[in-house]
N, C-alpha and C. Protein backbone atom coordinates (compact mmCIF):
# COMPACT_ATOMS: atom_id res chain seq x y z
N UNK A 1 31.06 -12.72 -11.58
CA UNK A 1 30.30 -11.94 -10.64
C UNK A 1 29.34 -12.87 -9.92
N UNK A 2 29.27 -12.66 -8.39
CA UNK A 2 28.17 -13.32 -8.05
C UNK A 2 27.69 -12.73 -7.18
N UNK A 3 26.08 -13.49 -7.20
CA UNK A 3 24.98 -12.65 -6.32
C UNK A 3 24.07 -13.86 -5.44
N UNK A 4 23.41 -12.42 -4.38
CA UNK A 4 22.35 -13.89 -4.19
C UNK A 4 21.82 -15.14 -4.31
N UNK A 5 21.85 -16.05 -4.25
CA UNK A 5 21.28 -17.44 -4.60
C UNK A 5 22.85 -18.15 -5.43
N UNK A 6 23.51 -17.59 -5.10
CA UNK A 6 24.68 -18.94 -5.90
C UNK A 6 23.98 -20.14 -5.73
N UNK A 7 24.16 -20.61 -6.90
CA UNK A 7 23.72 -22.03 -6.54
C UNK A 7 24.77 -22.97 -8.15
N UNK A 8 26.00 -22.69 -8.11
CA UNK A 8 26.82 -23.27 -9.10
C UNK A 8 27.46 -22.13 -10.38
N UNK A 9 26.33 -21.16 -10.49
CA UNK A 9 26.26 -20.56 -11.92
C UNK A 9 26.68 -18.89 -11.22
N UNK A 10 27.40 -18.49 -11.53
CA UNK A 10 27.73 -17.23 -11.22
C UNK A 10 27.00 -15.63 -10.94
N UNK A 11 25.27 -16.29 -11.86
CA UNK A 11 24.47 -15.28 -11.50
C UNK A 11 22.57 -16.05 -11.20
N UNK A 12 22.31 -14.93 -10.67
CA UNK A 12 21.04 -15.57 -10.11
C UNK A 12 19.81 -15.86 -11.05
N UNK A 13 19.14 -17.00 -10.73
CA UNK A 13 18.16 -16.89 -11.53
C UNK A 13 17.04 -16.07 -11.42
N UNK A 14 16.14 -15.70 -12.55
CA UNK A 14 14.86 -15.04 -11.87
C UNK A 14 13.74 -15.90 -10.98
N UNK A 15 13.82 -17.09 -10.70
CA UNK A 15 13.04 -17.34 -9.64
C UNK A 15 13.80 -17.36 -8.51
N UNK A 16 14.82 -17.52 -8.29
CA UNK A 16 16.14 -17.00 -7.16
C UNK A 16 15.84 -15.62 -6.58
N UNK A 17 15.53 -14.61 -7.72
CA UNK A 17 15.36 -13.16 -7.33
C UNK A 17 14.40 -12.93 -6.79
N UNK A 18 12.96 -13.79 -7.22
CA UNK A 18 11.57 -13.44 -7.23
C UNK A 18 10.98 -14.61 -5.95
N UNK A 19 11.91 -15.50 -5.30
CA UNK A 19 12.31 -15.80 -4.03
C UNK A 19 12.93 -15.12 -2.86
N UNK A 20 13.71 -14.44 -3.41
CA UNK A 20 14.42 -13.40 -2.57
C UNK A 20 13.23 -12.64 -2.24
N UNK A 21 13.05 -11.83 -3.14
CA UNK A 21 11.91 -10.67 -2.94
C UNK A 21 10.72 -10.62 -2.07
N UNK A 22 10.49 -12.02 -2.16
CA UNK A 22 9.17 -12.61 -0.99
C UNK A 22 8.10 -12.42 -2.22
N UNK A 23 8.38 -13.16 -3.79
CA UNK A 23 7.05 -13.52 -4.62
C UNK A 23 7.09 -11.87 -5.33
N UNK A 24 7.62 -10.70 -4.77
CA UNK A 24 7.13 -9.75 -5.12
C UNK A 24 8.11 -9.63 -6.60
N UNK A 25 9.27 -9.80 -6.89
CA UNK A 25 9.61 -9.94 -8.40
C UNK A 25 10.42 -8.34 -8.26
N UNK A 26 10.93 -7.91 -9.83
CA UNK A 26 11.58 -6.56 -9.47
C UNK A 26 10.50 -5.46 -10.03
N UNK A 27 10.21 -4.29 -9.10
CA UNK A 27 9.40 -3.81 -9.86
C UNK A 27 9.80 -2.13 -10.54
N UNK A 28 10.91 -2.30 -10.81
CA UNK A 28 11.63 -0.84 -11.67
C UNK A 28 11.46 -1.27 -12.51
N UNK A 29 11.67 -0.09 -13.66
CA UNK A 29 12.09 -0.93 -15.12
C UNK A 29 13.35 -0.47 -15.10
N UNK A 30 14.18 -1.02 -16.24
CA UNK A 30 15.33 -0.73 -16.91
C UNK A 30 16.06 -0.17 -15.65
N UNK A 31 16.94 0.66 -16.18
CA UNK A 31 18.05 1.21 -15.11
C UNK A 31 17.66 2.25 -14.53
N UNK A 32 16.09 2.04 -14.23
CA UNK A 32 15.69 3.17 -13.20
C UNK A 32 16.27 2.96 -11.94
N UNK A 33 16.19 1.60 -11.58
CA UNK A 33 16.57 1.71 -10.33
C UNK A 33 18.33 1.61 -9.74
N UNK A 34 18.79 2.16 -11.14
CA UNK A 34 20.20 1.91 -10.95
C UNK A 34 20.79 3.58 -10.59
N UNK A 35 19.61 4.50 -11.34
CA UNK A 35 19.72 6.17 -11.04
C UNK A 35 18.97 6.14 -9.96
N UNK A 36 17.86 5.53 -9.96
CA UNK A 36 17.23 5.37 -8.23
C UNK A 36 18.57 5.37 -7.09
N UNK A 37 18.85 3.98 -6.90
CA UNK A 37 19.64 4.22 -6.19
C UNK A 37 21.09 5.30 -6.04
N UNK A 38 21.32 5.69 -6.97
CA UNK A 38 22.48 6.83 -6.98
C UNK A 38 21.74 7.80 -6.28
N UNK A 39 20.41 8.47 -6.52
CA UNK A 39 19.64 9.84 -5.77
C UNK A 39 19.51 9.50 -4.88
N UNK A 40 18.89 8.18 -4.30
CA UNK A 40 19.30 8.15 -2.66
C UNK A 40 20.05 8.14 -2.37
N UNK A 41 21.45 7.38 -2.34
CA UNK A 41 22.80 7.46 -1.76
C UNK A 41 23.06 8.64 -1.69
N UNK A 42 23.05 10.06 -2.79
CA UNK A 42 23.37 11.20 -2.69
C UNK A 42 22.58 11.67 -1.85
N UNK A 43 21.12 11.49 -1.51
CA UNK A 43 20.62 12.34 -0.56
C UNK A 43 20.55 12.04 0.67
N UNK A 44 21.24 10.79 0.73
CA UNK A 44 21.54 10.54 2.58
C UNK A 44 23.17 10.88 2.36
N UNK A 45 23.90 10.98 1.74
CA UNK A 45 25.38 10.94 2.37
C UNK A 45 25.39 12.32 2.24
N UNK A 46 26.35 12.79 3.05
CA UNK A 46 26.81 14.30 3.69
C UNK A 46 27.73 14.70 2.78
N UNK A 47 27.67 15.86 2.03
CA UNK A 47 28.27 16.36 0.81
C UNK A 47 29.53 16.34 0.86
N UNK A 48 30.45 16.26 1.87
CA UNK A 48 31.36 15.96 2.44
C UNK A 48 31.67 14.91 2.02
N UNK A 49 31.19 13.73 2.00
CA UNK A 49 31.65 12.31 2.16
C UNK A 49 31.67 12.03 0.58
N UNK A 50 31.16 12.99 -0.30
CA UNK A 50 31.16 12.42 -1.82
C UNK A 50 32.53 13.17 -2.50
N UNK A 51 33.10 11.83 -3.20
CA UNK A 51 34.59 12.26 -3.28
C UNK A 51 34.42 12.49 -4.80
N UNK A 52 35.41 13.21 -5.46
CA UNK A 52 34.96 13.39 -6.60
C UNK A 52 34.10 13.78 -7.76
N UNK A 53 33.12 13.99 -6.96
CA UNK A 53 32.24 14.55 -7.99
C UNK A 53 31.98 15.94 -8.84
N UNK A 54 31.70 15.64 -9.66
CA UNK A 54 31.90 16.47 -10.94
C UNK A 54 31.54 17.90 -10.33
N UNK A 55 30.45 17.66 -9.70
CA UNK A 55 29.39 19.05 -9.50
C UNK A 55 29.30 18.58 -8.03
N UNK A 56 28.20 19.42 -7.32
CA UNK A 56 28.11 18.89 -5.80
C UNK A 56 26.37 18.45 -6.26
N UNK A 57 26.14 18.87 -7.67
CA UNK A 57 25.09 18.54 -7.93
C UNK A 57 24.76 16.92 -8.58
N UNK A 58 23.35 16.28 -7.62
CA UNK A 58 23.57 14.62 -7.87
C UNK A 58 23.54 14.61 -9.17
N UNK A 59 22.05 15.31 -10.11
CA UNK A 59 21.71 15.13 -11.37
C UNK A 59 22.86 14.99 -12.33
N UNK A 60 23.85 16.75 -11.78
CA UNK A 60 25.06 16.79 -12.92
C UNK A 60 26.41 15.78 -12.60
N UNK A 61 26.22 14.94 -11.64
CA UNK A 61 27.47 13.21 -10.98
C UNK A 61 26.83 12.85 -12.55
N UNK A 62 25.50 11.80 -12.14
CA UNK A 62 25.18 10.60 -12.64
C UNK A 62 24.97 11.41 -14.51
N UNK A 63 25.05 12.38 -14.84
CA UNK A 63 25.31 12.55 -16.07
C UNK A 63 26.70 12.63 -16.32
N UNK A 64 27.56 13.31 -15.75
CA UNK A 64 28.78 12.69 -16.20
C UNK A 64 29.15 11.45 -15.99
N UNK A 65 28.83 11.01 -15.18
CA UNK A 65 29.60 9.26 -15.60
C UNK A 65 28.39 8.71 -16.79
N UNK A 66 27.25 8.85 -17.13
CA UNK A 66 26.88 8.33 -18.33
C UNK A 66 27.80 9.09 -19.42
N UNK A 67 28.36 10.60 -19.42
CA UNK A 67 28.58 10.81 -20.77
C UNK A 67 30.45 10.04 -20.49
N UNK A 68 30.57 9.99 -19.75
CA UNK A 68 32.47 9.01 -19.04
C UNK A 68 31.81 7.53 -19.85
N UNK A 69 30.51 7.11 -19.61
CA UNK A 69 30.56 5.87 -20.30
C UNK A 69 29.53 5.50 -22.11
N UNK A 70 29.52 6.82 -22.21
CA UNK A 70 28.86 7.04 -23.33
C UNK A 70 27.46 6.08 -23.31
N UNK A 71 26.35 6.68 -22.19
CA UNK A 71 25.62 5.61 -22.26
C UNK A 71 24.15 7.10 -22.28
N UNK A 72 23.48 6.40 -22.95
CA UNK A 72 22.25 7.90 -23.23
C UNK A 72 21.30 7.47 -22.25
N UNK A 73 20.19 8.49 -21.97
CA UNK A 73 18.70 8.08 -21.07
C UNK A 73 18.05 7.26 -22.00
N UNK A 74 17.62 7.16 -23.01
CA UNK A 74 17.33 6.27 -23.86
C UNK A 74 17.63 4.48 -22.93
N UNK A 75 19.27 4.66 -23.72
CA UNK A 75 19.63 3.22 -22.86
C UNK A 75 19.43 2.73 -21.54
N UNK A 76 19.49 3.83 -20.77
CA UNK A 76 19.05 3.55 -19.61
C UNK A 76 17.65 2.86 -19.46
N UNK A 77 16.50 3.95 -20.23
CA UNK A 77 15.26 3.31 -20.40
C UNK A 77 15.09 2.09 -20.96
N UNK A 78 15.80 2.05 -21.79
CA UNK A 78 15.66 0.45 -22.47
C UNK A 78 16.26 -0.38 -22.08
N UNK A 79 17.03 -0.30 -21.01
CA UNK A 79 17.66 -1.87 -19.99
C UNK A 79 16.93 -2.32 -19.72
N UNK A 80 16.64 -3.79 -19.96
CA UNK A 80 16.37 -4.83 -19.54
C UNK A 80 15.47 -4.53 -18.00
N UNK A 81 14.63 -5.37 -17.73
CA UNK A 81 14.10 -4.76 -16.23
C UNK A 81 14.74 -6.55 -15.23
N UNK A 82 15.31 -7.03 -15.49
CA UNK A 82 16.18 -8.49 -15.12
C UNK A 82 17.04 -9.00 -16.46
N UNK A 83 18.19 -8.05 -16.25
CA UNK A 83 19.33 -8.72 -16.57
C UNK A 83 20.09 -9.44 -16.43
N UNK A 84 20.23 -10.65 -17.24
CA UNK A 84 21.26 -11.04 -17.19
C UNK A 84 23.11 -11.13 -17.28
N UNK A 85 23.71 -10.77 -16.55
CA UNK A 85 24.77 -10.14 -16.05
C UNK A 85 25.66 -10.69 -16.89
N UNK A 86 25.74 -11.28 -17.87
CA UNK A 86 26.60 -12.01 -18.68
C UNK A 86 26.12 -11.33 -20.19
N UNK A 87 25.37 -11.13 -20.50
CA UNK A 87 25.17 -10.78 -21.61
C UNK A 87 24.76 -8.83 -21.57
N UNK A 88 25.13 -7.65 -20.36
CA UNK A 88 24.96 -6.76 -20.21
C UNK A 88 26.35 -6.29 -20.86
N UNK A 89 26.17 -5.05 -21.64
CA UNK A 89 27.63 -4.23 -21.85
C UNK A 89 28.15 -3.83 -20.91
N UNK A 90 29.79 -3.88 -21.33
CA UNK A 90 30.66 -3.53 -20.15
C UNK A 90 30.21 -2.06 -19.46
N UNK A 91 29.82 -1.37 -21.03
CA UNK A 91 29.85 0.37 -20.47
C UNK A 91 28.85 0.35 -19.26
N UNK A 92 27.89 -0.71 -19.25
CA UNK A 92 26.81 0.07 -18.16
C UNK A 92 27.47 -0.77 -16.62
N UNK A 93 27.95 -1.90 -16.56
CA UNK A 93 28.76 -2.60 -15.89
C UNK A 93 30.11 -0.98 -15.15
N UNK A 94 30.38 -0.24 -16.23
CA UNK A 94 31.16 0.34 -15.59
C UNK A 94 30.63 1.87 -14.98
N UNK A 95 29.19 1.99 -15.53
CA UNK A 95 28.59 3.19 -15.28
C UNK A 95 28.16 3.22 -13.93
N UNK A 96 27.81 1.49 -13.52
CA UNK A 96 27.47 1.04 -11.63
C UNK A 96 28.85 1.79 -11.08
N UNK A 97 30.07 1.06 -11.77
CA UNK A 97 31.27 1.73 -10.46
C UNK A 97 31.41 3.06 -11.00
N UNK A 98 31.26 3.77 -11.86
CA UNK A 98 31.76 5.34 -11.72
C UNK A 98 30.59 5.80 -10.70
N UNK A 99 29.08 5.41 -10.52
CA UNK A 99 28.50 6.01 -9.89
C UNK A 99 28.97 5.77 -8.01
N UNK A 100 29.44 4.68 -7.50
CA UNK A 100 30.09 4.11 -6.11
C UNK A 100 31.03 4.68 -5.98
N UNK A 101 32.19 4.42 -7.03
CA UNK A 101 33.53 5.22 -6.84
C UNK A 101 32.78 7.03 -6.65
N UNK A 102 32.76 7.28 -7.03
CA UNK A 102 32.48 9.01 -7.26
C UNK A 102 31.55 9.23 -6.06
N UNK A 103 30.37 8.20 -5.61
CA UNK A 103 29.68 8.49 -4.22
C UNK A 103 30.54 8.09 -2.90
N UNK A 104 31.73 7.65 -3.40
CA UNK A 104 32.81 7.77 -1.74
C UNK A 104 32.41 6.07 -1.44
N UNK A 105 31.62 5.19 -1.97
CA UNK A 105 30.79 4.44 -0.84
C UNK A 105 32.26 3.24 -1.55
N UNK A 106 33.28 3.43 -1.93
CA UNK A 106 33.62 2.11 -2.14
C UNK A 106 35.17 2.09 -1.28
N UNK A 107 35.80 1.49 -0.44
CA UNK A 107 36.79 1.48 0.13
C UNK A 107 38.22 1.60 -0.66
N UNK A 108 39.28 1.34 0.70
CA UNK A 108 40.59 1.84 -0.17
C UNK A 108 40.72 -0.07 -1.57
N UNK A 109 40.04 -0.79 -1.14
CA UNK A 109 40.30 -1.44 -2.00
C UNK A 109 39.65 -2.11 -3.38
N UNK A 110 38.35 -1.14 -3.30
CA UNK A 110 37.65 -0.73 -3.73
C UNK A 110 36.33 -1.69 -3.97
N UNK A 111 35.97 -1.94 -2.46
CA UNK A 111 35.15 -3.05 -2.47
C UNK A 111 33.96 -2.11 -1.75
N UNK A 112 32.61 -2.24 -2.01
CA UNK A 112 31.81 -1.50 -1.32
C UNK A 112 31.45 -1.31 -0.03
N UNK A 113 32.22 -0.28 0.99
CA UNK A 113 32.00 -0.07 2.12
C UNK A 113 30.74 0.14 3.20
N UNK A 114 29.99 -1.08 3.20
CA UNK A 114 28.72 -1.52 3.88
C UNK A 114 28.82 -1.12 5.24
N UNK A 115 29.44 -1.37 6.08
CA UNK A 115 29.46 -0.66 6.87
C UNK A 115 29.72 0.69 7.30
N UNK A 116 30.17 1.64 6.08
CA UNK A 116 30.21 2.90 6.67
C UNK A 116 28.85 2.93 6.07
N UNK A 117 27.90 2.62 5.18
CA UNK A 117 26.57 2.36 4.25
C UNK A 117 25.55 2.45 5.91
N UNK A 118 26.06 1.40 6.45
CA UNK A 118 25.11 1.04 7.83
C UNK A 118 25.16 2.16 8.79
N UNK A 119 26.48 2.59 9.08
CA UNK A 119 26.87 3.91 9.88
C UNK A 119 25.69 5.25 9.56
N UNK A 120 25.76 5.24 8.50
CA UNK A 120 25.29 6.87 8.34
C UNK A 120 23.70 6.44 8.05
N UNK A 121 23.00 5.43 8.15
CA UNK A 121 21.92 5.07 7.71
C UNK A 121 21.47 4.57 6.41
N UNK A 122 22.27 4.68 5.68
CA UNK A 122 21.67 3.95 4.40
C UNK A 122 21.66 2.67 4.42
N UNK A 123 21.73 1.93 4.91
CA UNK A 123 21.12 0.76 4.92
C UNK A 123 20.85 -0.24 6.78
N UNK A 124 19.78 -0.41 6.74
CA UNK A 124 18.97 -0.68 7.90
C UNK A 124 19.60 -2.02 8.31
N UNK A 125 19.50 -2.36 9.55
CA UNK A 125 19.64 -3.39 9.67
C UNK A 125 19.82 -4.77 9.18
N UNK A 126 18.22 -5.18 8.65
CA UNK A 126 18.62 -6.23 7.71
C UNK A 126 18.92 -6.12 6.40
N UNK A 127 19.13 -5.12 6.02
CA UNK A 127 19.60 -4.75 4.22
C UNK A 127 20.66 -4.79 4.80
N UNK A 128 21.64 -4.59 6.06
CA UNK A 128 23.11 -4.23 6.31
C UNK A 128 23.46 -5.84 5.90
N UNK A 129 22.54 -6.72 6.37
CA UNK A 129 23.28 -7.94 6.82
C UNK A 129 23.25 -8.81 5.68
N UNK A 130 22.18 -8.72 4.59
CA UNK A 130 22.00 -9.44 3.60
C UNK A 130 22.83 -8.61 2.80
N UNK A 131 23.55 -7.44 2.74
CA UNK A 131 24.50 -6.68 1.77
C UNK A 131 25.80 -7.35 2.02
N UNK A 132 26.18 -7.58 3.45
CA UNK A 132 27.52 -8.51 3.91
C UNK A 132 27.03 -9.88 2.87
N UNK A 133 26.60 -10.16 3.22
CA UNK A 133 26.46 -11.35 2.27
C UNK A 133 26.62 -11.48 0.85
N UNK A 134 25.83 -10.47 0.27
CA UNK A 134 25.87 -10.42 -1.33
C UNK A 134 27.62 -9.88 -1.64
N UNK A 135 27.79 -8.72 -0.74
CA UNK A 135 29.37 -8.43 -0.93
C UNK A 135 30.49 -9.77 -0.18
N UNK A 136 30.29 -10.62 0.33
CA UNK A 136 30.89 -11.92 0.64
C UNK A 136 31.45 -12.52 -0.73
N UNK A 137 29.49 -12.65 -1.45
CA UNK A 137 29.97 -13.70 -2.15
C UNK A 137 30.67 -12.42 -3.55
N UNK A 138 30.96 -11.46 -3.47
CA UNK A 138 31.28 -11.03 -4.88
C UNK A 138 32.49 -10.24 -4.77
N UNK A 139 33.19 -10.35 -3.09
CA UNK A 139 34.59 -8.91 -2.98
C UNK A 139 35.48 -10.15 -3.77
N UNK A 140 35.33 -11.10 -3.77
CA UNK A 140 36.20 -11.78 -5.07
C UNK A 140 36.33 -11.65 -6.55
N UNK A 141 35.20 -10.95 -7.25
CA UNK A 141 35.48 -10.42 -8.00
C UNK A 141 36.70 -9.27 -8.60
N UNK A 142 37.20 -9.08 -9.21
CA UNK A 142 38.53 -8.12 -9.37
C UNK A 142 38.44 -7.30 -10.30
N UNK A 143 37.72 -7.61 -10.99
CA UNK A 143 36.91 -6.60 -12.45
C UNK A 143 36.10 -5.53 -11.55
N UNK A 144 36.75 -4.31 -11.42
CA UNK A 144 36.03 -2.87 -10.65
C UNK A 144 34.48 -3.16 -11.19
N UNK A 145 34.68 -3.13 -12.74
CA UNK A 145 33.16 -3.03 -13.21
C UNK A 145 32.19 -4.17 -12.98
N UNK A 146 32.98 -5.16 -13.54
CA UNK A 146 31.70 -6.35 -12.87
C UNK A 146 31.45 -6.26 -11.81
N UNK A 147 32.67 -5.70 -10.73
CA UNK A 147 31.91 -6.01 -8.99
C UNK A 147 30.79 -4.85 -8.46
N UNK A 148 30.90 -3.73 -8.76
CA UNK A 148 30.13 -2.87 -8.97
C UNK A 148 28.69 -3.20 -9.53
N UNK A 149 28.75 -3.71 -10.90
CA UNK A 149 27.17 -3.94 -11.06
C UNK A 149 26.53 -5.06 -10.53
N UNK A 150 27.44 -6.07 -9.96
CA UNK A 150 27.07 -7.59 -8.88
C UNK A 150 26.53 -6.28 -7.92
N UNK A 151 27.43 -5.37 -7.13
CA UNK A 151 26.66 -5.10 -6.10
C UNK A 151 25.30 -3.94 -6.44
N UNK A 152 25.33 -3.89 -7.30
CA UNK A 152 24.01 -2.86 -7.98
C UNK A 152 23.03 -3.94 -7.90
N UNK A 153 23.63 -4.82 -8.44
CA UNK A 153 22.37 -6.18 -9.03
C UNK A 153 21.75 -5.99 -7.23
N UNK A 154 22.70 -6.70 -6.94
CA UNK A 154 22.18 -6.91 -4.96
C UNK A 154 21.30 -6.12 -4.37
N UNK A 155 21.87 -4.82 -4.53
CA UNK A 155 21.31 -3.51 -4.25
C UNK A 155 19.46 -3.52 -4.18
N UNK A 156 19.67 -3.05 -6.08
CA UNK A 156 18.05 -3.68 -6.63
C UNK A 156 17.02 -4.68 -5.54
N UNK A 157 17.38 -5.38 -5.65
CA UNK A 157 16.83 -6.90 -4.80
C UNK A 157 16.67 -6.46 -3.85
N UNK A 158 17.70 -5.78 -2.92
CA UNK A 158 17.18 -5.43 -1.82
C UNK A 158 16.41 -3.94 -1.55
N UNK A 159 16.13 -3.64 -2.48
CA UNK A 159 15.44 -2.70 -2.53
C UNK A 159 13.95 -3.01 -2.54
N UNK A 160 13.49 -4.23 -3.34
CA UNK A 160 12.30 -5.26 -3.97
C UNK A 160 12.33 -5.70 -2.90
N UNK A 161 13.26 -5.99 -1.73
CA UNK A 161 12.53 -6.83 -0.40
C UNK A 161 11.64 -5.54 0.60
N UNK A 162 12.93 -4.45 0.48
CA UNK A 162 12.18 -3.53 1.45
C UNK A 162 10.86 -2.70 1.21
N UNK A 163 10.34 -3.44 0.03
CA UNK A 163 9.05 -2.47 -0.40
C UNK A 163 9.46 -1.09 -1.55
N UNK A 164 10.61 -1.34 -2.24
CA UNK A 164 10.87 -0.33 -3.05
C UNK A 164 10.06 -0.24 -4.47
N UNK A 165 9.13 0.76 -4.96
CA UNK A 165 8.39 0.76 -5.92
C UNK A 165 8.82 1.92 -6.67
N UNK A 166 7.89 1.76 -8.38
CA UNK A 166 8.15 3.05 -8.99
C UNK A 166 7.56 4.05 -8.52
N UNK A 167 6.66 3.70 -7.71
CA UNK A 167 5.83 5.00 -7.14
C UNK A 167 6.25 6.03 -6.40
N UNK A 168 7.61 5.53 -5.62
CA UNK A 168 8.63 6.15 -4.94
C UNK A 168 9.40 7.54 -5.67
N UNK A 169 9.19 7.39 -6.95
CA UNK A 169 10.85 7.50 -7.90
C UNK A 169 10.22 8.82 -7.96
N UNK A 170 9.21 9.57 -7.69
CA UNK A 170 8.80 10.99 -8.00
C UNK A 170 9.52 11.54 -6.30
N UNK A 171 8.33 10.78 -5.46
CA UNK A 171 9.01 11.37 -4.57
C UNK A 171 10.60 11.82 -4.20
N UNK A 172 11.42 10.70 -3.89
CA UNK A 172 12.51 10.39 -4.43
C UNK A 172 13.60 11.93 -5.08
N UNK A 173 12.98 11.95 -6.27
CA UNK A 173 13.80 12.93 -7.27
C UNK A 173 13.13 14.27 -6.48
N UNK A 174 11.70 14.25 -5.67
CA UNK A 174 11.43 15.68 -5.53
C UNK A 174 12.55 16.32 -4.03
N UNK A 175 12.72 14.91 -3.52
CA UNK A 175 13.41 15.36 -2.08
C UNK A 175 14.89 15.55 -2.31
N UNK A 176 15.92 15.17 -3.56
CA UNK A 176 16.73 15.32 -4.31
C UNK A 176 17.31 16.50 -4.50
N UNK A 177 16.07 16.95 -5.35
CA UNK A 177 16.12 18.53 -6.30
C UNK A 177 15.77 19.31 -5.05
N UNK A 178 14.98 19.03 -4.12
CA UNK A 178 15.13 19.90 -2.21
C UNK A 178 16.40 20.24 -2.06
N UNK A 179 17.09 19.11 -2.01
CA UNK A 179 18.51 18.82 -1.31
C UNK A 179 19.50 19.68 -2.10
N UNK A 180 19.49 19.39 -3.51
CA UNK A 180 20.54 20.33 -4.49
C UNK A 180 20.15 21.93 -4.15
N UNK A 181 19.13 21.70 -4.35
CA UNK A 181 18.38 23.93 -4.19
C UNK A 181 18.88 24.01 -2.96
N UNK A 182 19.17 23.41 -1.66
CA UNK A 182 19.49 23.81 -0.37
C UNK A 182 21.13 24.25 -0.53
N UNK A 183 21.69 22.93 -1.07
CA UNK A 183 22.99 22.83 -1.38
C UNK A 183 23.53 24.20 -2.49
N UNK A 184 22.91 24.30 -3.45
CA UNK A 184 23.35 25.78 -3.90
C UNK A 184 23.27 26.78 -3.27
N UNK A 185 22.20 26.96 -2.43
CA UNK A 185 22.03 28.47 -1.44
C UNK A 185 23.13 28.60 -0.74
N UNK A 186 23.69 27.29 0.11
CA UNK A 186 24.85 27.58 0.38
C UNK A 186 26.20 28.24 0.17
């Protein structure tokens, strides 16, 4: 898998990341920002565009693919807040692609489709262009699951450039649980 800062070794270092970031470092813990990013993707993409999912509800997606990868909130909480991508279990490696696959966002070849990402707004300009990049260096990957959590890893980071905090993560889940209550009235 590779990310940001190649520089010989297949994954980035933490001063690589905490360079990237502009000094600011990552500031989620554990795999918050790995359900972080799943509630946004669900609440910008058009219910339409999410293929597969369990429920039309985000909460009841990202719990079935934890119970698809037998992974608890617990574990989630206790991930690592900078992992190293070599020593992470496969299950959570594969819990990144059930959450992409199942949000539509990954193409017919199942590489993450950044530009339809850029199309509908989820990712701005320069997150579009530094995502081409991180997905450059990693659509070589062939392991669904490793390439998936390379582009989660990416993700993260660029989330830490654009000013993404935990302080967000209330708001976040409250505009979410908006979106699902709208989506059931329907």
């Amino acid at each position: 898998m590779f990310q940001f800062g190649e520089v010989g070794k297949n994954t980035t270092t933490k001063s690589e990341m905490i360079l990237a970031s502009n000094g600011r470092g990552m500031s989620l813990p554990g795999l918050t920002w790995l359900v972080l990013l799943a509630a946004i993707l669900m609440f910008f993409l058009p219910i339409d565009k999410v293929a597969a999912s369990p429920t039309a509800s985000t909460r009841s997606f990202m719990e079935a693919c934890q119970v698809k990868h037998n992974i608890t909130m617990e574990e989630l909480d206790e991930f690592p807040d900078e992992p190293d991508a070599d020593e992470v279990e496969m299950k959570f490696k594969c819990y990144a692609h059930c959450l992409l696959f199942g949000m539509g966002l990954l193409d017919e070849n199942g590489k993450l489709n950044v530009e339809y990402m850029h199309d509908v707004g989820i990712l701005t300009d320069p997150s579009y262009e530094s995502m081409l990049e991180c997905k450059a260096a990693n659509d070589m990957e062939d392991d669904p699951c490793e390439y998936s959590f390379g582009m989660m890893l990416c993700a993260r980071m660029l989330g830490t450039e654009e000013g993404g905090s935990e302080e967000n993560i209330e708001d976040i889940e409250e505009e979410v649980e908006a979106k699902e209550e709208e989506e059931r009235r329907k």
